[in-house]
PDB file of N, CA and C in Angstrom:
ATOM      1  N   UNK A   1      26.739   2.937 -16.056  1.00  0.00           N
ATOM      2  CA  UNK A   1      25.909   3.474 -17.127  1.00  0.00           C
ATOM      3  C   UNK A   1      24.493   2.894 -17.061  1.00  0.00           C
ATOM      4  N   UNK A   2      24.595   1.560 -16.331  1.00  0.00           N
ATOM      5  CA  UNK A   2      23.110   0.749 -16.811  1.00  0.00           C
ATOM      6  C   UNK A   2      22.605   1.593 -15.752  1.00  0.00           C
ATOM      7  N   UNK A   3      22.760   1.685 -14.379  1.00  0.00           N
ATOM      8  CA  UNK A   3      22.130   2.306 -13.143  1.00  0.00           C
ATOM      9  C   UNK A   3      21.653   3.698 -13.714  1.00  0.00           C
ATOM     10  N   UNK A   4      22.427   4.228 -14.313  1.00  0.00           N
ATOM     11  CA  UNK A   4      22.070   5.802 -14.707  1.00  0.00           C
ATOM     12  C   UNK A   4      20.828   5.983 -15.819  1.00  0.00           C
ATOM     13  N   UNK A   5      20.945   4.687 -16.658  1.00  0.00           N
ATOM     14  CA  UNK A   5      19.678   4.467 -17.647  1.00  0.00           C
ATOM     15  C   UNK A   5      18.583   4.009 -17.009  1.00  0.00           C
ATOM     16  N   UNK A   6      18.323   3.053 -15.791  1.00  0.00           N
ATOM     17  CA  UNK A   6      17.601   2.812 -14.800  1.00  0.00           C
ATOM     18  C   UNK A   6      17.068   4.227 -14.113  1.00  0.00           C
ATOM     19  N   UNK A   7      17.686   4.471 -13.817  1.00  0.00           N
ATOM     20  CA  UNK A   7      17.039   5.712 -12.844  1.00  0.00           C
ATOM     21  C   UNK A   7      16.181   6.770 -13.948  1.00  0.00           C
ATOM     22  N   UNK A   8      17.179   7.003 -14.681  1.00  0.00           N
ATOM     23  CA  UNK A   8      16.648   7.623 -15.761  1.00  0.00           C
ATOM     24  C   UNK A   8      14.991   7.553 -16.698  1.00  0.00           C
ATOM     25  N   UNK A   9      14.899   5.978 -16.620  1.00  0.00           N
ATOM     26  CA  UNK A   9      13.510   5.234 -17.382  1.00  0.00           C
ATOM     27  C   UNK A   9      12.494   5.076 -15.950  1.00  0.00           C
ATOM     28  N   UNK A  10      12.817   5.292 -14.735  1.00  0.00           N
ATOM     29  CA  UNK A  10      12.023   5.033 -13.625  1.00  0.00           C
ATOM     30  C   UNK A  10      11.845   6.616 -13.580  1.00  0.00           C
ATOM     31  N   UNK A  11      12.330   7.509 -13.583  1.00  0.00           N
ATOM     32  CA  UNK A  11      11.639   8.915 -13.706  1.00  0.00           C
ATOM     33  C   UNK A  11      10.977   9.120 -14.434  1.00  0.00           C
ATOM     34  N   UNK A  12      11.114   8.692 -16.142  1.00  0.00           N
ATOM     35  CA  UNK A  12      10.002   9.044 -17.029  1.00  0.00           C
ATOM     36  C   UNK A  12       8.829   8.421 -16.849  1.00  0.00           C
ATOM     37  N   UNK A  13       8.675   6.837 -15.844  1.00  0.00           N
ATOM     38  CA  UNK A  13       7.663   6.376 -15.521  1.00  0.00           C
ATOM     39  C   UNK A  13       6.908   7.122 -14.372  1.00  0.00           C
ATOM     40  N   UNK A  14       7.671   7.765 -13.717  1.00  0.00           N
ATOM     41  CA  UNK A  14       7.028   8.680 -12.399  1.00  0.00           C
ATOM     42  C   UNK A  14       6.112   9.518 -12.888  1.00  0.00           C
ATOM     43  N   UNK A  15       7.158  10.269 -13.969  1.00  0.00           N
ATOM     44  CA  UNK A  15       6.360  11.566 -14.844  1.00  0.00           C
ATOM     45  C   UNK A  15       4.776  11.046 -15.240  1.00  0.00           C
ATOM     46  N   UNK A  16       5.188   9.963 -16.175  1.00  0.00           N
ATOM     47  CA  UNK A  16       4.262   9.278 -16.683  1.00  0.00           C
ATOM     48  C   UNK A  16       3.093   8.893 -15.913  1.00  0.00           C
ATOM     49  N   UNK A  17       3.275   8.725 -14.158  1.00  0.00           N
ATOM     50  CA  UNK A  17       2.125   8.288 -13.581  1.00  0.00           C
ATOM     51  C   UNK A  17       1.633   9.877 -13.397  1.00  0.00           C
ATOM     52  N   UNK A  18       2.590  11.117 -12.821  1.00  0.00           N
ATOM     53  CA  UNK A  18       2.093  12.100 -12.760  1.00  0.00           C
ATOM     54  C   UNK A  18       1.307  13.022 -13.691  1.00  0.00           C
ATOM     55  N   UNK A  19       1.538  12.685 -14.878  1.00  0.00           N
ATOM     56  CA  UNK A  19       0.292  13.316 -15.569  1.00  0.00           C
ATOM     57  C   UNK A  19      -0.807  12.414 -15.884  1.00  0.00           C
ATOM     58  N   UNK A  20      -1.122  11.482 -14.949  1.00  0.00           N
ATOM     59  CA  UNK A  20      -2.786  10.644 -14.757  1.00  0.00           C
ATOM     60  C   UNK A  20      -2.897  11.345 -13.412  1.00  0.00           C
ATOM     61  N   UNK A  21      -2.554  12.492 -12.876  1.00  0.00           N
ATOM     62  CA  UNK A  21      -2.952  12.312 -11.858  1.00  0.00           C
ATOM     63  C   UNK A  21      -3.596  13.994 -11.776  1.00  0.00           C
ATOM     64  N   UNK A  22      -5.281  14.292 -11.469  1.00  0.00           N
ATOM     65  CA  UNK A  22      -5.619  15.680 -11.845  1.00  0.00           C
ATOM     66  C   UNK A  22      -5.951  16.398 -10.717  1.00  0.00           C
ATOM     67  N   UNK A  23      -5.770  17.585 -10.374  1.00  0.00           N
ATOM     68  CA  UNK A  23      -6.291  18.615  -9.075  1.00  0.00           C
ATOM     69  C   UNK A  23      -8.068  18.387  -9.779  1.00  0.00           C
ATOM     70  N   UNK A  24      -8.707  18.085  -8.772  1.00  0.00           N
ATOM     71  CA  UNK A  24     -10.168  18.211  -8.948  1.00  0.00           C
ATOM     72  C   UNK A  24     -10.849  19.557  -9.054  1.00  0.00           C
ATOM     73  N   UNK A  25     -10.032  20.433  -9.071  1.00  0.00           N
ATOM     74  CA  UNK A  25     -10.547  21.746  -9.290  1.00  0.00           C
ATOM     75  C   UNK A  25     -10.571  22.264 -10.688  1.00  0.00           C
ATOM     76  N   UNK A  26      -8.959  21.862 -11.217  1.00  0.00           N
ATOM     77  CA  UNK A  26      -8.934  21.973 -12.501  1.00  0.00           C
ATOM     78  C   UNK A  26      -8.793  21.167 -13.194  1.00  0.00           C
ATOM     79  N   UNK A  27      -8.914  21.216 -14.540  1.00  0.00           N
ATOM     80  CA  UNK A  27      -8.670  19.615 -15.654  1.00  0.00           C
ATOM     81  C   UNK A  27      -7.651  19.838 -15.804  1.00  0.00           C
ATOM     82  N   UNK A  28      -6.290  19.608 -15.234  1.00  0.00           N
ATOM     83  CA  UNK A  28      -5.266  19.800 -15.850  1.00  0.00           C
ATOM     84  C   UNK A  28      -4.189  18.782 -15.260  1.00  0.00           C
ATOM     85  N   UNK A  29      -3.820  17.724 -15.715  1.00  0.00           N
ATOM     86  CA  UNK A  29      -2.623  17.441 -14.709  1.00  0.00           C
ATOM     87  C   UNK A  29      -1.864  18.072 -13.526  1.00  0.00           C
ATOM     88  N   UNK A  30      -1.477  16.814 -12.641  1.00  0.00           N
ATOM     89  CA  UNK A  30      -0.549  18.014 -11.839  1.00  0.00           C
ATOM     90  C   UNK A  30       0.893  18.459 -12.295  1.00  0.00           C
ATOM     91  N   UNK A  31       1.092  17.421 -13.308  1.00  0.00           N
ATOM     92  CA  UNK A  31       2.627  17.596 -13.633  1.00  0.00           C
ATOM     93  C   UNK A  31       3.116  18.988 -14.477  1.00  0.00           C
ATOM     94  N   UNK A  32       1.662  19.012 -15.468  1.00  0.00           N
ATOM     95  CA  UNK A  32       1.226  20.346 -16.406  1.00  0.00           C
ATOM     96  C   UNK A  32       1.173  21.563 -15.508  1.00  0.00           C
ATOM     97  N   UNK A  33       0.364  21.270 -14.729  1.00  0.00           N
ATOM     98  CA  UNK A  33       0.034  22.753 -13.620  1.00  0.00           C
ATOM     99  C   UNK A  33       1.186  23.044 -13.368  1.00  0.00           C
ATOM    100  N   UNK A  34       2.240  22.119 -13.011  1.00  0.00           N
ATOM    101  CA  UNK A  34       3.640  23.081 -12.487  1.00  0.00           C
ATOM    102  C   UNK A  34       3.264  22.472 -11.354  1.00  0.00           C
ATOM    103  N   UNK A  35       2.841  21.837 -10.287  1.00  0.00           N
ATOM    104  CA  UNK A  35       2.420  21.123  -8.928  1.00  0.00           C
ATOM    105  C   UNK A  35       4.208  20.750  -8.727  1.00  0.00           C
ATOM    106  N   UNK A  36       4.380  20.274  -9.518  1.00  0.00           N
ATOM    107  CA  UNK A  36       5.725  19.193  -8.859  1.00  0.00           C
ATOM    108  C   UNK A  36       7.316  20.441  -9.143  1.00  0.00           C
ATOM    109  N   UNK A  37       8.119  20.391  -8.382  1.00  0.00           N
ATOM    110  CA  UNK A  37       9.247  20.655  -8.541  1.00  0.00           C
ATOM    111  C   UNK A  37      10.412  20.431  -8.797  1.00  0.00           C
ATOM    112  N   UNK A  38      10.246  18.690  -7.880  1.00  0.00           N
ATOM    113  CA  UNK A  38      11.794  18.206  -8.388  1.00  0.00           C
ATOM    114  C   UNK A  38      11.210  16.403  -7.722  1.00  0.00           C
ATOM    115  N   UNK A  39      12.026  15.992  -8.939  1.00  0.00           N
ATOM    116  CA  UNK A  39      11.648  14.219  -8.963  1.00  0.00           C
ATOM    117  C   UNK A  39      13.111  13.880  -8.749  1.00  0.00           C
ATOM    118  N   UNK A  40      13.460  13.097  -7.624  1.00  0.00           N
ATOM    119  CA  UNK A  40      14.852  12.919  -7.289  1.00  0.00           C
ATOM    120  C   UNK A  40      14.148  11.369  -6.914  1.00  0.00           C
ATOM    121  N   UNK A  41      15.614  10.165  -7.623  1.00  0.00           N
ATOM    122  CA  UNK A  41      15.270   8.728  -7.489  1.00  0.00           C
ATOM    123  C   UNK A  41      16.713   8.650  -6.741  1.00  0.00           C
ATOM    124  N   UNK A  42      17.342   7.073  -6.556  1.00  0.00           N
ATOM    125  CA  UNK A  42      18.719   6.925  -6.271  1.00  0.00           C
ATOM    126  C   UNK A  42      18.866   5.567  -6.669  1.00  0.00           C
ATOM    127  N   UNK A  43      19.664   5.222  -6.921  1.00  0.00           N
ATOM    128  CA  UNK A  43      19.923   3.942  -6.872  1.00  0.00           C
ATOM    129  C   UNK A  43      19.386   2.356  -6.250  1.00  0.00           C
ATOM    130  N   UNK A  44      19.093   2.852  -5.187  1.00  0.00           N
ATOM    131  CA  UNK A  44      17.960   2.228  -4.457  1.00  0.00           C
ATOM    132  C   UNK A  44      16.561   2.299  -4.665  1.00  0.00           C
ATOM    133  N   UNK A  45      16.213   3.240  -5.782  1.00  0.00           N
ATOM    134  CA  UNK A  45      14.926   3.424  -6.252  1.00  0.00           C
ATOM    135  C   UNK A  45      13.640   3.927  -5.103  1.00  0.00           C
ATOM    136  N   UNK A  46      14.572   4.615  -4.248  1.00  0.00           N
ATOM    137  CA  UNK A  46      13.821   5.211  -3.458  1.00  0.00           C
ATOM    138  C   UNK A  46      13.500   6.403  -4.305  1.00  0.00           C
ATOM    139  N   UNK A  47      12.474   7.597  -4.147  1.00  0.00           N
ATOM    140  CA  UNK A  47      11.734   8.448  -4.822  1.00  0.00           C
ATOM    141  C   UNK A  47      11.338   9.578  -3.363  1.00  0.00           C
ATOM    142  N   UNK A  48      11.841  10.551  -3.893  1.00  0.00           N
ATOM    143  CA  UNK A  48      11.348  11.903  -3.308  1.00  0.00           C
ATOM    144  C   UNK A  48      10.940  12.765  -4.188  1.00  0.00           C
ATOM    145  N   UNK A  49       9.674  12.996  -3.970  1.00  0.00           N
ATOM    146  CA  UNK A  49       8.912  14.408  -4.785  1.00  0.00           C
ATOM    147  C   UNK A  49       8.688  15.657  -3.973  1.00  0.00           C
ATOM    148  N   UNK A  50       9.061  16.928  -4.555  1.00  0.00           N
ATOM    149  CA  UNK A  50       8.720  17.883  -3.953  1.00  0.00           C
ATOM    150  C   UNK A  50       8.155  18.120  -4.718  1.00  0.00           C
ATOM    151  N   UNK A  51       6.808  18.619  -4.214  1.00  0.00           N
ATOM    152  CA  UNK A  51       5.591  19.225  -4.774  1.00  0.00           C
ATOM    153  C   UNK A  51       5.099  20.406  -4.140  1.00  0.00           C
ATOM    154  N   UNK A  52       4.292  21.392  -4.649  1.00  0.00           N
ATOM    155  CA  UNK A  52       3.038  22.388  -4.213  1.00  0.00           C
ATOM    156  C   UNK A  52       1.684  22.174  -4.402  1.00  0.00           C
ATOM    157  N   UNK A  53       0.853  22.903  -3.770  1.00  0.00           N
ATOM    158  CA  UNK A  53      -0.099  22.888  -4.383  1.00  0.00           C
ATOM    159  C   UNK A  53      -0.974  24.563  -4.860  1.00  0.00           C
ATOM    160  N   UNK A  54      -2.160  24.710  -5.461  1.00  0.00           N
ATOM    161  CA  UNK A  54      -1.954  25.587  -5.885  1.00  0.00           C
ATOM    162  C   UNK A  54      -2.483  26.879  -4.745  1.00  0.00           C
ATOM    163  N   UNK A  55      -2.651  26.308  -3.552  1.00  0.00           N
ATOM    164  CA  UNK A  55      -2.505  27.727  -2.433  1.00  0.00           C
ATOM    165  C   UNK A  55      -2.646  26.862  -1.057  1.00  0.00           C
ATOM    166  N   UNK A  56      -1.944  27.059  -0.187  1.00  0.00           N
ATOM    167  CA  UNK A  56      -1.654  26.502   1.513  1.00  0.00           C
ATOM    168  C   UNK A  56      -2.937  25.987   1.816  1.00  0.00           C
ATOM    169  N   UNK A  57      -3.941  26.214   1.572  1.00  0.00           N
ATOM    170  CA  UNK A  57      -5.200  25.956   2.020  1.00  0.00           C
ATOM    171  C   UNK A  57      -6.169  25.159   0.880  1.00  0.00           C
ATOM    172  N   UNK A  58      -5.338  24.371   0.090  1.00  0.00           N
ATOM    173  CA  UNK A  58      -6.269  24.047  -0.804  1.00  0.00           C
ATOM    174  C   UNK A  58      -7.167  22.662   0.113  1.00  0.00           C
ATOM    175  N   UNK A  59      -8.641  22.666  -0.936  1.00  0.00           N
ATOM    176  CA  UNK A  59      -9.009  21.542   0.149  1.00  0.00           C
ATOM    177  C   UNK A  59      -8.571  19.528  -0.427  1.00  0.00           C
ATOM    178  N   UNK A  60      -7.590  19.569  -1.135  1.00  0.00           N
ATOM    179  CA  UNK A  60      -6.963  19.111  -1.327  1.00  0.00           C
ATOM    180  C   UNK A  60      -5.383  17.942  -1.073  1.00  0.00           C
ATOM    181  N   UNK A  61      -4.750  18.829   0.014  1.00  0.00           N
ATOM    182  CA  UNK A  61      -3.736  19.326   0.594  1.00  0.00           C
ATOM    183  C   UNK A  61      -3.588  17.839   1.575  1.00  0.00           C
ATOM    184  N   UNK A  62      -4.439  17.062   2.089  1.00  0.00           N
ATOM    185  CA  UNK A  62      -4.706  15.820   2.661  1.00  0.00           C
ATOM    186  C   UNK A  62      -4.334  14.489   1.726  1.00  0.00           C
ATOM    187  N   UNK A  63      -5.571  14.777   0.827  1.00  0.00           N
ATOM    188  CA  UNK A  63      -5.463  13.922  -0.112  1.00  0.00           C
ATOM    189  C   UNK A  63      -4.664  13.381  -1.631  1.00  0.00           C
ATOM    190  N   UNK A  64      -4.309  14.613  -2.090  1.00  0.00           N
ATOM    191  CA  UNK A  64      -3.224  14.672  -3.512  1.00  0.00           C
ATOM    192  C   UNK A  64      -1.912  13.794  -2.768  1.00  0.00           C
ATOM    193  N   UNK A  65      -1.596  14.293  -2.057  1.00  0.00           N
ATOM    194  CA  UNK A  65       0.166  13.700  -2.145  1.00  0.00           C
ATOM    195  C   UNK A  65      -0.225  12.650  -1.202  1.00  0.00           C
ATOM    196  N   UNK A  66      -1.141  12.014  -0.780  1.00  0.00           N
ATOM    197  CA  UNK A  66      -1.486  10.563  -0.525  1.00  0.00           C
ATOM    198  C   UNK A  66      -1.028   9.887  -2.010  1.00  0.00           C
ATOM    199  N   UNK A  67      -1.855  10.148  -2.886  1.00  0.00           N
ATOM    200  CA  UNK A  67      -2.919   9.668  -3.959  1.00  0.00           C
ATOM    201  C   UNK A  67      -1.535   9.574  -4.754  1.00  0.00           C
ATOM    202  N   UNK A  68      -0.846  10.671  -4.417  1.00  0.00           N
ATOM    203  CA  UNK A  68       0.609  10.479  -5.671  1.00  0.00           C
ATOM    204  C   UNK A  68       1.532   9.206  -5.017  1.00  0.00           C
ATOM    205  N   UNK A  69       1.933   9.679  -3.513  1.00  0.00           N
ATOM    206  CA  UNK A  69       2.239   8.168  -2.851  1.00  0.00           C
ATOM    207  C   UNK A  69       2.215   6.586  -3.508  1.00  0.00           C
ATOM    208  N   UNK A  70       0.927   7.082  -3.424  1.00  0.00           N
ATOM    209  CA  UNK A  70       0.201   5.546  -3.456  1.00  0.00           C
ATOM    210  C   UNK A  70       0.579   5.060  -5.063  1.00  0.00           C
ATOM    211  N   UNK A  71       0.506   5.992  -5.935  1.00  0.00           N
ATOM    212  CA  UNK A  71       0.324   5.553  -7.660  1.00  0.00           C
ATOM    213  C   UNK A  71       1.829   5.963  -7.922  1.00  0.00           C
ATOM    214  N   UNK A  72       2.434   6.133  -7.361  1.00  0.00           N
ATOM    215  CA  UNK A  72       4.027   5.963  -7.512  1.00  0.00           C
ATOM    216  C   UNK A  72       4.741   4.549  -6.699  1.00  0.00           C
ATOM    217  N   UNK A  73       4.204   4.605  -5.567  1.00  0.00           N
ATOM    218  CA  UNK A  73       4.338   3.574  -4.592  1.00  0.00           C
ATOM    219  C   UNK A  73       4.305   1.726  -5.745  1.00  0.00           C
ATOM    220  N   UNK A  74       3.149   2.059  -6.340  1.00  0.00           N
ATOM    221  CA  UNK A  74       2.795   0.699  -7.373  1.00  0.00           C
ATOM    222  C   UNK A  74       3.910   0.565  -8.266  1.00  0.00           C
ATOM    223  N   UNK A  75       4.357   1.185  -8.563  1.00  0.00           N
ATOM    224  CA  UNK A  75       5.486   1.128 -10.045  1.00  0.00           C
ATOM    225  C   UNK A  75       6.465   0.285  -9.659  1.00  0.00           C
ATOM    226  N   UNK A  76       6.845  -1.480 -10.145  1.00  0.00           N
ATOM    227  CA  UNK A  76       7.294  -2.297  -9.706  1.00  0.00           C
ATOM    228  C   UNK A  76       8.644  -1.796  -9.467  1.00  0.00           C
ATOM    229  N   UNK A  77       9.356  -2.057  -8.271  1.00  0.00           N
ATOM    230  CA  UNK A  77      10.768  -1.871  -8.305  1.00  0.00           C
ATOM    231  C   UNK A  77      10.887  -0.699  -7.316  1.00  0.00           C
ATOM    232  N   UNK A  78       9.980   0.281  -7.192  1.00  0.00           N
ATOM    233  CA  UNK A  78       9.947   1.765  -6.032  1.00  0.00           C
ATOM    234  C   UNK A  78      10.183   0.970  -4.183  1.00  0.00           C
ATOM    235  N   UNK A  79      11.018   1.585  -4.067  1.00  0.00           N
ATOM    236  CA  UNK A  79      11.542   1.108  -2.249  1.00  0.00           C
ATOM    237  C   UNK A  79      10.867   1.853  -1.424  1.00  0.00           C
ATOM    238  N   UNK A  80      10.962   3.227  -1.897  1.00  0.00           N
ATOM    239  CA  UNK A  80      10.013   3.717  -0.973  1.00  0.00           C
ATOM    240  C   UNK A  80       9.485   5.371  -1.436  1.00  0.00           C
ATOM    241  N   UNK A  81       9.019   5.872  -1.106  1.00  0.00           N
ATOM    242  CA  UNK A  81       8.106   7.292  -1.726  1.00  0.00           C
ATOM    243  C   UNK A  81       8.262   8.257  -0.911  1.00  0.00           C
ATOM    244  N   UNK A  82       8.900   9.207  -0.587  1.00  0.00           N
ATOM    245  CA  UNK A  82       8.831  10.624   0.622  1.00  0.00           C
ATOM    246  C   UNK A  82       7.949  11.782  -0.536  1.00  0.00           C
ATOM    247  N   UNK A  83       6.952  12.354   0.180  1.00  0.00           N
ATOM    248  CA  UNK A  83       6.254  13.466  -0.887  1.00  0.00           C
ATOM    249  C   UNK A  83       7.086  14.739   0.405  1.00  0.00           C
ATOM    250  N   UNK A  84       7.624  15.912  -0.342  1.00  0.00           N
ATOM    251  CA  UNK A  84       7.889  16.830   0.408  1.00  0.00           C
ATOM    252  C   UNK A  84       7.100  18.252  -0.287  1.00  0.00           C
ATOM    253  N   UNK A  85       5.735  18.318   1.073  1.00  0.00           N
ATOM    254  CA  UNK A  85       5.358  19.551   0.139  1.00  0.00           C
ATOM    255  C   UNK A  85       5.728  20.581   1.137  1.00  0.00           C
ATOM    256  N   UNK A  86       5.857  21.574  -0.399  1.00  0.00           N
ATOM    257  CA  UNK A  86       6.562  22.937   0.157  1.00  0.00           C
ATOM    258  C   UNK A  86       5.675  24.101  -0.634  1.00  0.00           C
ATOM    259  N   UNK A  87       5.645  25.087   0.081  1.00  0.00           N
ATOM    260  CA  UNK A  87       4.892  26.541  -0.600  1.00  0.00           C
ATOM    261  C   UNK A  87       5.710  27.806  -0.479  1.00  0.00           C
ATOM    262  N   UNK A  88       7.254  27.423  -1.043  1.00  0.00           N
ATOM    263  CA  UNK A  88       8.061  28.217  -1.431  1.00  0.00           C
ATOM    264  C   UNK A  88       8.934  27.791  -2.782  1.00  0.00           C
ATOM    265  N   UNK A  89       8.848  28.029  -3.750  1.00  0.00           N
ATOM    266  CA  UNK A  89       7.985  29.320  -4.051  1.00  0.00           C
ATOM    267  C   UNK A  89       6.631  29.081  -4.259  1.00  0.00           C
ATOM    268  N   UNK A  90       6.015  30.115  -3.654  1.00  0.00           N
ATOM    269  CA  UNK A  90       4.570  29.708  -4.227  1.00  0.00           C
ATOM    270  C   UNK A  90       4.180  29.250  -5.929  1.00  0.00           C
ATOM    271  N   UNK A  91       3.416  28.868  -5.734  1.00  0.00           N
ATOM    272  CA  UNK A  91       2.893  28.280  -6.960  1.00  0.00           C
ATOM    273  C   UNK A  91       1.888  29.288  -7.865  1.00  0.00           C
ATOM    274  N   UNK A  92       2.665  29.644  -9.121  1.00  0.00           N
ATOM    275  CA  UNK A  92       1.678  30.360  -9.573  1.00  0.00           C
ATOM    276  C   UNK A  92       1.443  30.165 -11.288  1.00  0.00           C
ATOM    277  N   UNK A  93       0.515  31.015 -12.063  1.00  0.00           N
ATOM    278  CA  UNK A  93      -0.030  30.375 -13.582  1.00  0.00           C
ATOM    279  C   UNK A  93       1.334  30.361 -13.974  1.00  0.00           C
ATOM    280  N   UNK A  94       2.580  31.119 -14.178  1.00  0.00           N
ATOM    281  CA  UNK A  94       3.764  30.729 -14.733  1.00  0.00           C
ATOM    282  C   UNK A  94       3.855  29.356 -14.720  1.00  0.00           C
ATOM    283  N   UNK A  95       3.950  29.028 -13.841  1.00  0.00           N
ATOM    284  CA  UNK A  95       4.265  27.241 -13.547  1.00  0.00           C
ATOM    285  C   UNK A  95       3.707  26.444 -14.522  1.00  0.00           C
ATOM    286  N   UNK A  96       2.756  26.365 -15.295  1.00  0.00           N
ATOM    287  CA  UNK A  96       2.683  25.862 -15.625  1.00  0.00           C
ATOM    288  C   UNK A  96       2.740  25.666 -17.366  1.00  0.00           C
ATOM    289  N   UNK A  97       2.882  24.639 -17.890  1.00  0.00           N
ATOM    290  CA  UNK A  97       3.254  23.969 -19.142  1.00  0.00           C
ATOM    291  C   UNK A  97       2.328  25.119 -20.508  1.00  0.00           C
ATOM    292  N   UNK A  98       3.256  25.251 -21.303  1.00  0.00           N
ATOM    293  CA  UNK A  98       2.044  25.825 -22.653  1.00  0.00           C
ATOM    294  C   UNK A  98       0.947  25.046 -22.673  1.00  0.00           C
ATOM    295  N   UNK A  99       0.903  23.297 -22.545  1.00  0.00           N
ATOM    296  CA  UNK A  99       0.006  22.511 -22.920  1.00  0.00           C
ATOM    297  C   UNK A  99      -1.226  22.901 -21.627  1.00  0.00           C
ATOM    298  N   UNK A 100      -0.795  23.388 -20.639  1.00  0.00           N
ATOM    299  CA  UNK A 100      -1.740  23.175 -19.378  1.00  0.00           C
ATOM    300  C   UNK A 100      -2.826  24.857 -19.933  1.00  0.00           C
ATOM    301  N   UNK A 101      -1.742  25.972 -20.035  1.00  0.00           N
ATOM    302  CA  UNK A 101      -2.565  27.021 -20.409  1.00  0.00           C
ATOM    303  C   UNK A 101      -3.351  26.678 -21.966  1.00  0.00           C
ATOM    304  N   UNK A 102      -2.878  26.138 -22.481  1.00  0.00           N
ATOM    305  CA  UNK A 102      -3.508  25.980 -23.822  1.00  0.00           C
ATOM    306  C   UNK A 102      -5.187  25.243 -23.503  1.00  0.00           C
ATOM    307  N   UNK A 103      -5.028  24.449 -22.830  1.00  0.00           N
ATOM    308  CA  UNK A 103      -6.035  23.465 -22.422  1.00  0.00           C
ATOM    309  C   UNK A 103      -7.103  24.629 -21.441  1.00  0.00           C
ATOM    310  N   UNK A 104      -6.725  25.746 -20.646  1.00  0.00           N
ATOM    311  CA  UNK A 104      -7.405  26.718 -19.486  1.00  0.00           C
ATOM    312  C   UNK A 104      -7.611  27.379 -20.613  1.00  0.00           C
ATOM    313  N   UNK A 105      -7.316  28.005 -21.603  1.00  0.00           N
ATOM    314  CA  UNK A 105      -7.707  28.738 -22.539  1.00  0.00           C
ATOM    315  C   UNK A 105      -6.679  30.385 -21.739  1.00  0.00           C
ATOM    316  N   UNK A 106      -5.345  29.586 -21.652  1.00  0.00           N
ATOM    317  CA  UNK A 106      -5.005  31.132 -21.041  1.00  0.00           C
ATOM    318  C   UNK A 106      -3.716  31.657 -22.397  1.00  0.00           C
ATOM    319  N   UNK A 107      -3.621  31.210 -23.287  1.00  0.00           N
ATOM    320  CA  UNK A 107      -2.365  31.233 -24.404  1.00  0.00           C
ATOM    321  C   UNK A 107      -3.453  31.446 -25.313  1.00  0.00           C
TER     322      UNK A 107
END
């Protein structure tokens, strides 16, 4: 049970680093945009993120899932960080949060 509350409070801290973290194009978090797909930890506190971004060619695409790496990488106790980006399904305005359209002025 304690391991499962562990893993559990180390994801909401992931989350937590992921919405400090913004696409320079838009003001919006990436976690809000819909960027991320699936936050998988284990027991070992290893961390895999699958993420998108918001088109194959963003000029971006180098640097974001460094940058998430790295500010996930810090969170005491993380073993190790795999970012898996994928552009299936593409990424589109659905994806993202009421709070993210509220903030674009699209709601």
């Amino acid at each position: 049970m304690q391991k499962e509350h562990d893993i559990l409070s180390l994801e909401a801290e992931i989350v937590s680093i992921l919405k400090n973290v913004y696409d320079p194009e838009i003001p919006v978090n990436i976690y809000d945009l819909g960027l991320i797909y699936d936050i998988e930890t284990d027991d070992q506190n290893r961390v895999k993120i699958t993420m998108t971004l918001t088109a194959p060619n963003c000029p971006v695409a180098d640097v974001l899932p460094n940058e998430i790496r790295d500010k996930v990488s810090a969170i005491p106790g993380v073993s190790q960080v795999d970012i898996d980006l994928v552009f299936d399904p593409p990424w589109d305005h659905s994806m993202m949060s009421e709070e993210a359209m509220l903030e674009l002025g699209m709601l």
